[in-house]
N, C-alpha and C. Protein backbone atom coordinates (compact mmCIF):
# COMPACT_ATOMS: atom_id res chain seq x y z
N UNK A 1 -105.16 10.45 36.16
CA UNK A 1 -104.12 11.35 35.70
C UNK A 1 -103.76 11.00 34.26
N UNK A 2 -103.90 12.06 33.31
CA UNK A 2 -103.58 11.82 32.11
C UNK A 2 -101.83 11.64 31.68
N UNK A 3 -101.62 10.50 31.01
CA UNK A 3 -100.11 10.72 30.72
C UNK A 3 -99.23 12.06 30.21
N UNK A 4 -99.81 13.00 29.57
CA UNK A 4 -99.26 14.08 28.97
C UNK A 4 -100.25 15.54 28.73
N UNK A 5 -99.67 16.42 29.75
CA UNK A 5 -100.44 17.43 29.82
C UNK A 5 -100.83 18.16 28.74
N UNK A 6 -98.91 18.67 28.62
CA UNK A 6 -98.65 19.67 27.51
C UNK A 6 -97.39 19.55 26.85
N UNK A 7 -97.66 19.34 25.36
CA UNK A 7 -96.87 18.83 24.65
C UNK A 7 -95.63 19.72 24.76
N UNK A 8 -94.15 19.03 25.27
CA UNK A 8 -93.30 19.80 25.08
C UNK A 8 -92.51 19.77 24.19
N UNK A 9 -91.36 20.34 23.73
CA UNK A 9 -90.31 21.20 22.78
C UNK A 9 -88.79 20.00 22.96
N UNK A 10 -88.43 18.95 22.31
CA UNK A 10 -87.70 18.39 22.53
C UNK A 10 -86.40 18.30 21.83
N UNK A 11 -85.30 18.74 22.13
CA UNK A 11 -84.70 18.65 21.26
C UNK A 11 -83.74 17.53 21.71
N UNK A 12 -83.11 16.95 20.46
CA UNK A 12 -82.39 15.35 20.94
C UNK A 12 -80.92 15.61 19.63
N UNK A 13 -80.18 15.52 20.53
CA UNK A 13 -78.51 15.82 19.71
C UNK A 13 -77.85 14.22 19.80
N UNK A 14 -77.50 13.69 18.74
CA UNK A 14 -76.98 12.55 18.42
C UNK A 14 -76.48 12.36 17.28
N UNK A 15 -74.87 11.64 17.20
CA UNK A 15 -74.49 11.78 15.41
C UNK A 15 -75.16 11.06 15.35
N UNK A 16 -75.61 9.84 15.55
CA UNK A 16 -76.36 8.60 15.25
C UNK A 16 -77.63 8.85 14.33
N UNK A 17 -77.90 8.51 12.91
CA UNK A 17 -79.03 8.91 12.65
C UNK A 17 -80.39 7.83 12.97
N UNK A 18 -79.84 6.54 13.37
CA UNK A 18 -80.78 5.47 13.75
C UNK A 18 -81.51 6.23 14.98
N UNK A 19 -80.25 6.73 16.23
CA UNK A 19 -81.20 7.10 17.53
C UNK A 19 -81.91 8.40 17.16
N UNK A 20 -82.00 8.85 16.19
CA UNK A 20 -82.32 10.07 16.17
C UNK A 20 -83.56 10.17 16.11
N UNK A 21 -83.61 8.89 15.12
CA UNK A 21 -84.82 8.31 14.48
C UNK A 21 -85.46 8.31 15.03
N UNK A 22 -85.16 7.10 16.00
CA UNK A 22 -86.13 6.28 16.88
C UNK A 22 -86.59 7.31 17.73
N UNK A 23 -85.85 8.36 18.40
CA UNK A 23 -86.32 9.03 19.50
C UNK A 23 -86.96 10.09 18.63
N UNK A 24 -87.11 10.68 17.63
CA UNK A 24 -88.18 11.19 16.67
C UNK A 24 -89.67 10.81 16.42
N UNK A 25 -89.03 9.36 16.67
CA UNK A 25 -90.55 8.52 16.10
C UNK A 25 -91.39 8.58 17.64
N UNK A 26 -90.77 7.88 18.86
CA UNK A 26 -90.92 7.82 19.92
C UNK A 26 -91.93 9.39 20.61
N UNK A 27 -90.90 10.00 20.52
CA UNK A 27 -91.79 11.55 20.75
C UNK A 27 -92.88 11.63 20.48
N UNK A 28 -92.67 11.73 18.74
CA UNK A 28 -94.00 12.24 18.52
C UNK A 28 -95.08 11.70 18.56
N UNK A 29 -94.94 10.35 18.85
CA UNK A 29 -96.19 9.01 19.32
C UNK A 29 -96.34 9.56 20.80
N UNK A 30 -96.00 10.17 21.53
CA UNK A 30 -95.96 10.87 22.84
C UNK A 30 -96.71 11.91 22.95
N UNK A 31 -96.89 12.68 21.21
CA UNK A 31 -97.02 14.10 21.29
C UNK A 31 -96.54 15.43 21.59
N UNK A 32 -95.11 15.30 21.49
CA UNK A 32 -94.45 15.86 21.60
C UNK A 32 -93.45 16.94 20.55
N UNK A 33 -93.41 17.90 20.59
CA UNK A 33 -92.86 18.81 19.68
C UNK A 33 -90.97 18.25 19.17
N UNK A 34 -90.82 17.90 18.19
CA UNK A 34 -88.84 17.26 18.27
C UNK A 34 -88.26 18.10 17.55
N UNK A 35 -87.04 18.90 17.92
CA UNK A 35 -86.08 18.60 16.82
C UNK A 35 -85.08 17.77 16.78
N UNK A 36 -84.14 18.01 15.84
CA UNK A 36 -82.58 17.34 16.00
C UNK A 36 -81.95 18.24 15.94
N UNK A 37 -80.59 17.25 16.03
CA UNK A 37 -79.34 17.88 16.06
C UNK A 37 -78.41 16.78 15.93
N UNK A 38 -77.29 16.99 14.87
CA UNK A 38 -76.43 15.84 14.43
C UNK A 38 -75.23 15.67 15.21
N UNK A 39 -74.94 17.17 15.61
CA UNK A 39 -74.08 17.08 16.86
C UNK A 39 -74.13 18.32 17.81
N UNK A 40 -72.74 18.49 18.74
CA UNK A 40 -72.97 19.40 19.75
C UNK A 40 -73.15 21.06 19.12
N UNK A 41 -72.52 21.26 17.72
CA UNK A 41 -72.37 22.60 17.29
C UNK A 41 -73.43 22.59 16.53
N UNK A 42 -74.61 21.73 15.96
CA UNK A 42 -75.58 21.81 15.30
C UNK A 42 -76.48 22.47 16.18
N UNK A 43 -76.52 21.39 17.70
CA UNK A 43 -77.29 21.80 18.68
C UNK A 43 -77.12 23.05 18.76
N UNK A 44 -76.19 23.76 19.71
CA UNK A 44 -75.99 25.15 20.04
C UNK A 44 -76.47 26.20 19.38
N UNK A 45 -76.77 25.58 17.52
CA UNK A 45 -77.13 27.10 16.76
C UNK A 45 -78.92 26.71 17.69
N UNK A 46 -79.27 25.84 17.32
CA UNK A 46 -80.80 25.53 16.98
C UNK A 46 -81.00 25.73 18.45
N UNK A 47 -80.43 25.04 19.93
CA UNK A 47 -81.31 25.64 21.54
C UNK A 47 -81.43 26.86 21.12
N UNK A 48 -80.64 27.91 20.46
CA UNK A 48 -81.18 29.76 20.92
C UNK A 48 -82.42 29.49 20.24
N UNK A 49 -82.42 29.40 18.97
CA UNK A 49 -84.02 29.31 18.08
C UNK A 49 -84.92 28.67 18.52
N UNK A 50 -85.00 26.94 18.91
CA UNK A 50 -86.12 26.43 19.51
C UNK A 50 -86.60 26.60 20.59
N UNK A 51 -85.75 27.12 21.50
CA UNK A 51 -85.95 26.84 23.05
C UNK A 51 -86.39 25.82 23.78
N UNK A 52 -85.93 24.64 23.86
CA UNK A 52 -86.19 23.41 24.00
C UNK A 52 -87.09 23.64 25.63
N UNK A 53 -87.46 22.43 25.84
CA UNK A 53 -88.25 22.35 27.41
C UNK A 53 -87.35 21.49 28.17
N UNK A 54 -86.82 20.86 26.89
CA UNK A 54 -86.64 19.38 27.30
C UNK A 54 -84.81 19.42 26.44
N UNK A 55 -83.91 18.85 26.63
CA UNK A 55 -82.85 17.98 25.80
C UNK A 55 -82.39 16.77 25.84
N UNK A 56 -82.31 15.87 25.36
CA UNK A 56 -81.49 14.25 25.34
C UNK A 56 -79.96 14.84 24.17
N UNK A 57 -78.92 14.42 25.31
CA UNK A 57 -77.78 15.07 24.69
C UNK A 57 -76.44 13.72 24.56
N UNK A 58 -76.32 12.99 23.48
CA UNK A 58 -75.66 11.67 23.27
C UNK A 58 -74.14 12.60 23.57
N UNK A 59 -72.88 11.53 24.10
CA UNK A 59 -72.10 11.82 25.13
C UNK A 59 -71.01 12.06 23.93
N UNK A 60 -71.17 10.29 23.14
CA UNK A 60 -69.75 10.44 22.14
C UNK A 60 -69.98 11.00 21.08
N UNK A 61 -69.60 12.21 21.07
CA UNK A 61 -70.13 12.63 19.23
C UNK A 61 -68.83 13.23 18.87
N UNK A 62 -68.68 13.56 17.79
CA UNK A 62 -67.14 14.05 17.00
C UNK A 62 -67.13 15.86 17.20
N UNK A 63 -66.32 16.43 17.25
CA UNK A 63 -66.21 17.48 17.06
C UNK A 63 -66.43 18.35 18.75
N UNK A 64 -67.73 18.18 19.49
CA UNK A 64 -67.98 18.38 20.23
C UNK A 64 -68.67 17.60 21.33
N UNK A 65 -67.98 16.97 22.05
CA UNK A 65 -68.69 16.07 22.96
C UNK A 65 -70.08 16.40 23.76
N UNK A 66 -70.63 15.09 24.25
CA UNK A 66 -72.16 15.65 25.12
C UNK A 66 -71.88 16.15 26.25
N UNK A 67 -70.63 16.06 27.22
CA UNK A 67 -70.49 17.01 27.62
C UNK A 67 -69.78 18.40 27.71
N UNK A 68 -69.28 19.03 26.78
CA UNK A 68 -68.93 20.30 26.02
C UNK A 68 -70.50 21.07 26.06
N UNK A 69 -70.98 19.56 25.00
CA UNK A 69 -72.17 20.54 24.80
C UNK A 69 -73.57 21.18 25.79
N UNK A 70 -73.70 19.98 26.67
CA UNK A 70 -74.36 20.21 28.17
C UNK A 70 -73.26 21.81 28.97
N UNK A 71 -72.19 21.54 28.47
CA UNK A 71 -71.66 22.38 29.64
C UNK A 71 -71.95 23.67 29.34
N UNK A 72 -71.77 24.08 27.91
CA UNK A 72 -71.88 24.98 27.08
C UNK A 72 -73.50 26.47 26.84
N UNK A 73 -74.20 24.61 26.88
CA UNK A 73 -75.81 25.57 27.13
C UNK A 73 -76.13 25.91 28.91
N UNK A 74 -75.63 25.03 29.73
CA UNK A 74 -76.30 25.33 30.91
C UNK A 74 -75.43 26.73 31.70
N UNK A 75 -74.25 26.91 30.71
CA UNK A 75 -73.53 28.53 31.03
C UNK A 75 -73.93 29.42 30.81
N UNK A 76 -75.32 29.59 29.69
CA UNK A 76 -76.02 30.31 29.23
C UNK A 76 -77.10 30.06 30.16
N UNK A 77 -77.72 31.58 31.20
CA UNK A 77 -78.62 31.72 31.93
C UNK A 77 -79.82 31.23 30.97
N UNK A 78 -80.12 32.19 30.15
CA UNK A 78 -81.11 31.97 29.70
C UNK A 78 -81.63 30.36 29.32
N UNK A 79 -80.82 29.04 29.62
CA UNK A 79 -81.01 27.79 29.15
C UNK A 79 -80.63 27.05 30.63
N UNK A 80 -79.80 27.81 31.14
CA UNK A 80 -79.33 26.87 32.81
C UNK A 80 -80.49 26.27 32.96
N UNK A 81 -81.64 26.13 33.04
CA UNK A 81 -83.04 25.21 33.66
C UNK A 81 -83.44 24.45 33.11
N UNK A 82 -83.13 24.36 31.66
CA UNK A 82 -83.62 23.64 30.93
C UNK A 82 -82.82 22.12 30.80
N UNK A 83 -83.63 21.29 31.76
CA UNK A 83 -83.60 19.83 31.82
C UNK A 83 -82.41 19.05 30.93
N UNK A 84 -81.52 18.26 31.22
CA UNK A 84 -80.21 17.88 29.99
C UNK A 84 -80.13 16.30 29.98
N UNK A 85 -80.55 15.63 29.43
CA UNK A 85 -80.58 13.72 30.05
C UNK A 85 -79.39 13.26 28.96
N UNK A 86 -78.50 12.88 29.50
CA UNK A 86 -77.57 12.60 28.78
C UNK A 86 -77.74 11.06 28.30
N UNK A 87 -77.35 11.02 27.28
CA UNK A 87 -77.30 9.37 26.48
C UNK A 87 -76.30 9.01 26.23
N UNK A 88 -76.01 7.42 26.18
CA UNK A 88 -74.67 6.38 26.48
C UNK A 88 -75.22 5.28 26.27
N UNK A 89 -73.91 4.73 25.39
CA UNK A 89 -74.19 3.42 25.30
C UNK A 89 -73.51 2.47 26.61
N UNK A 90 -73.04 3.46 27.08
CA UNK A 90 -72.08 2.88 28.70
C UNK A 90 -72.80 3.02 29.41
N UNK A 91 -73.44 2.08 30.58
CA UNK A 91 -73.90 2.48 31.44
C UNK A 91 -72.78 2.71 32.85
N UNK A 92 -72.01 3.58 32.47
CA UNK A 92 -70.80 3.57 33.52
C UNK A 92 -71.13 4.37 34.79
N UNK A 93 -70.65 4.53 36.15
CA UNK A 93 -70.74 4.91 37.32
C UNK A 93 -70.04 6.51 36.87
N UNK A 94 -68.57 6.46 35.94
CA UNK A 94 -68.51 7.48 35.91
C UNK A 94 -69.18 8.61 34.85
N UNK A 95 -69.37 8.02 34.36
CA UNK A 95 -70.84 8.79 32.71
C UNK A 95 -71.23 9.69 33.60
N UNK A 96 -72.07 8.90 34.11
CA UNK A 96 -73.53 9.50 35.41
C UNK A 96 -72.56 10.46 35.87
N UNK A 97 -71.39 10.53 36.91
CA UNK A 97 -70.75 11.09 37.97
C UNK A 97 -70.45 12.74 36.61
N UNK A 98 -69.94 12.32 35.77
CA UNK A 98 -69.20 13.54 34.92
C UNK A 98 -70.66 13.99 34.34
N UNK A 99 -71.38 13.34 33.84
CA UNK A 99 -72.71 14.78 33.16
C UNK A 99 -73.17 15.16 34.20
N UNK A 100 -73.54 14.58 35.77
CA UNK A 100 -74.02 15.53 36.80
C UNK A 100 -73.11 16.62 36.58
N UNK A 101 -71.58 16.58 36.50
CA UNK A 101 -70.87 17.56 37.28
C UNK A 101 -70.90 18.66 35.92
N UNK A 102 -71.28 18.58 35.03
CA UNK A 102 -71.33 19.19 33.62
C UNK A 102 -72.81 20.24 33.82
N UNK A 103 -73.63 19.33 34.78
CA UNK A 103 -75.32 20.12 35.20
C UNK A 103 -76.72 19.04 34.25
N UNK A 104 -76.12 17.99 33.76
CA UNK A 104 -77.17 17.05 33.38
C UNK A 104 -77.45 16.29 34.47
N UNK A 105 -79.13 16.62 34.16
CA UNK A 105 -80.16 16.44 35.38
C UNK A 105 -80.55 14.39 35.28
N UNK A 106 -80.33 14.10 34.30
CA UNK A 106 -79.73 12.32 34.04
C UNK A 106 -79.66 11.42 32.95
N UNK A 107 -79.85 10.65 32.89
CA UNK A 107 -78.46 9.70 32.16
C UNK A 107 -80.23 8.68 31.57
N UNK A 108 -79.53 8.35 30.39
CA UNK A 108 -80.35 7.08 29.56
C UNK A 108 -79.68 6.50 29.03
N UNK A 109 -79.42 5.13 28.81
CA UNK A 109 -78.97 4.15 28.50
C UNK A 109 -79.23 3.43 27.03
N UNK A 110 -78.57 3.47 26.12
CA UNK A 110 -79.14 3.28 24.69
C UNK A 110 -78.57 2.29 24.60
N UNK A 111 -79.23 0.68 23.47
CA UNK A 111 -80.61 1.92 23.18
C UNK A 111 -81.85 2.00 24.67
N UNK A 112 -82.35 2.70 23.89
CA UNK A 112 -83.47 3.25 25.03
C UNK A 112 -85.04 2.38 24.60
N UNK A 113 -85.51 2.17 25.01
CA UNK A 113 -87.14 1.94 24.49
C UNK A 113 -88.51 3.39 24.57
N UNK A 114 -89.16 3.04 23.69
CA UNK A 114 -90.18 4.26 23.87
C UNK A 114 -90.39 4.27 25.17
N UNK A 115 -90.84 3.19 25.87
CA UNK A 115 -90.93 3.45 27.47
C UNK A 115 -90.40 4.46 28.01
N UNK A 116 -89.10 3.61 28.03
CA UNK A 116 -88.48 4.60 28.89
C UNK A 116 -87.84 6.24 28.66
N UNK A 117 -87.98 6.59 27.30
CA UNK A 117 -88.02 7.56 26.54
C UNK A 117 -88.90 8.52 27.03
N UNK A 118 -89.89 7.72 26.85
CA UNK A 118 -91.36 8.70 27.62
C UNK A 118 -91.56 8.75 28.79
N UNK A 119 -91.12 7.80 29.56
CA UNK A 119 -91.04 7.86 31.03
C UNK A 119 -90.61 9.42 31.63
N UNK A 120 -88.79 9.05 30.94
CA UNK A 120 -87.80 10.17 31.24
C UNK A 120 -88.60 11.80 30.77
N UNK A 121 -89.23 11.41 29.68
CA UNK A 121 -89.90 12.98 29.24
C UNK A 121 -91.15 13.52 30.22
N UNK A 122 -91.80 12.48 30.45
CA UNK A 122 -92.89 12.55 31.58
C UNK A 122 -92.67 13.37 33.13
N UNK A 123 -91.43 12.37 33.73
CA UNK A 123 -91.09 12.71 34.88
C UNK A 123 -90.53 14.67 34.38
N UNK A 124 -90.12 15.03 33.62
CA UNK A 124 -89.56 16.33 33.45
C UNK A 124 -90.96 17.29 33.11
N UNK A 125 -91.53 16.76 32.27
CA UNK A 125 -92.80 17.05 32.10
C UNK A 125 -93.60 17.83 33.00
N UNK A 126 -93.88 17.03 34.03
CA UNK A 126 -94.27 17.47 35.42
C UNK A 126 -93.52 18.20 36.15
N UNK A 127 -92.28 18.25 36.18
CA UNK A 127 -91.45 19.16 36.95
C UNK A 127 -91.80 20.80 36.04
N UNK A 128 -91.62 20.32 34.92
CA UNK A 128 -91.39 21.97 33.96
C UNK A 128 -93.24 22.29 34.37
N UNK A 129 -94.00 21.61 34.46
CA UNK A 129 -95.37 22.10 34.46
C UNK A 129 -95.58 22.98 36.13
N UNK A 130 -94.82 22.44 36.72
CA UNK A 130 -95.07 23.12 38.20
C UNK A 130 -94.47 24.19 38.34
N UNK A 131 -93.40 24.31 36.89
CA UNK A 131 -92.49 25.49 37.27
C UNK A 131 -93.32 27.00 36.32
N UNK A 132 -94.00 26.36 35.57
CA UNK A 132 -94.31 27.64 34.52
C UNK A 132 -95.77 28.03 34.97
């Protein structure tokens, strides 16, 4: 089984420009299509335009939180399916409990390693491939 079928559409929202980085660099060593987003209202213009496959959506950001912004796209039919892994530097019981209830499908722990970066993109990977 090959690690990566078909390169997907990633978009990753973080003020952070270090994680942005890294999960930029990470991707595309994956093969994977990235954009950014500096925060939750950057995101929102750019999901209608890119149409992501995929999102990594960081929790604390200014202006619009990660979950505003999870809550925001998955109200929009046209994006409800599209996969939401929320990022934290907390690995708290309630993080996890509030982005489920927001519709993020799960939680990464920063920092993150390419591993597990690609792991998390992998496992979705395969789900979005069975669905299209």
């Amino acid at each position: 089984m090959s690690t990566q079928e078909t390169p997907l559409k990633v978009l990753v929202i973080d003020d952070s420009n270090t994680i942005r980085r890294s999960a930029e660099i990470f991707l595309k060593q994956g093969g994977h299509d990235v954009l950014l987003a500096d925060d939750g209202f950057d995101a929102l213009a750019k999901v209608n335009d890119y149409q992501p496959n995929l999102i990594f959506c960081d929790i604390l950001m200014p202006r619009l939180d990660g979950y505003q912004t999870c809550a925001i796209i998955k109200r929009n039919a046209k994006f409800a399916s599209v996969p939401v892994v929320m990022l934290s530097s907390k690995d708290g019981v309630f993080d996890k409990a509030r982005g489920r209830m927001v519709g993020a499908q799960d939680y990464l722990t920063k920092p993150f390693t390419k591993d597990q970066l690609l792991q998390t993109v992998q496992q979705f990977g395969i789900v979005l491939q069975g669905v299209s």
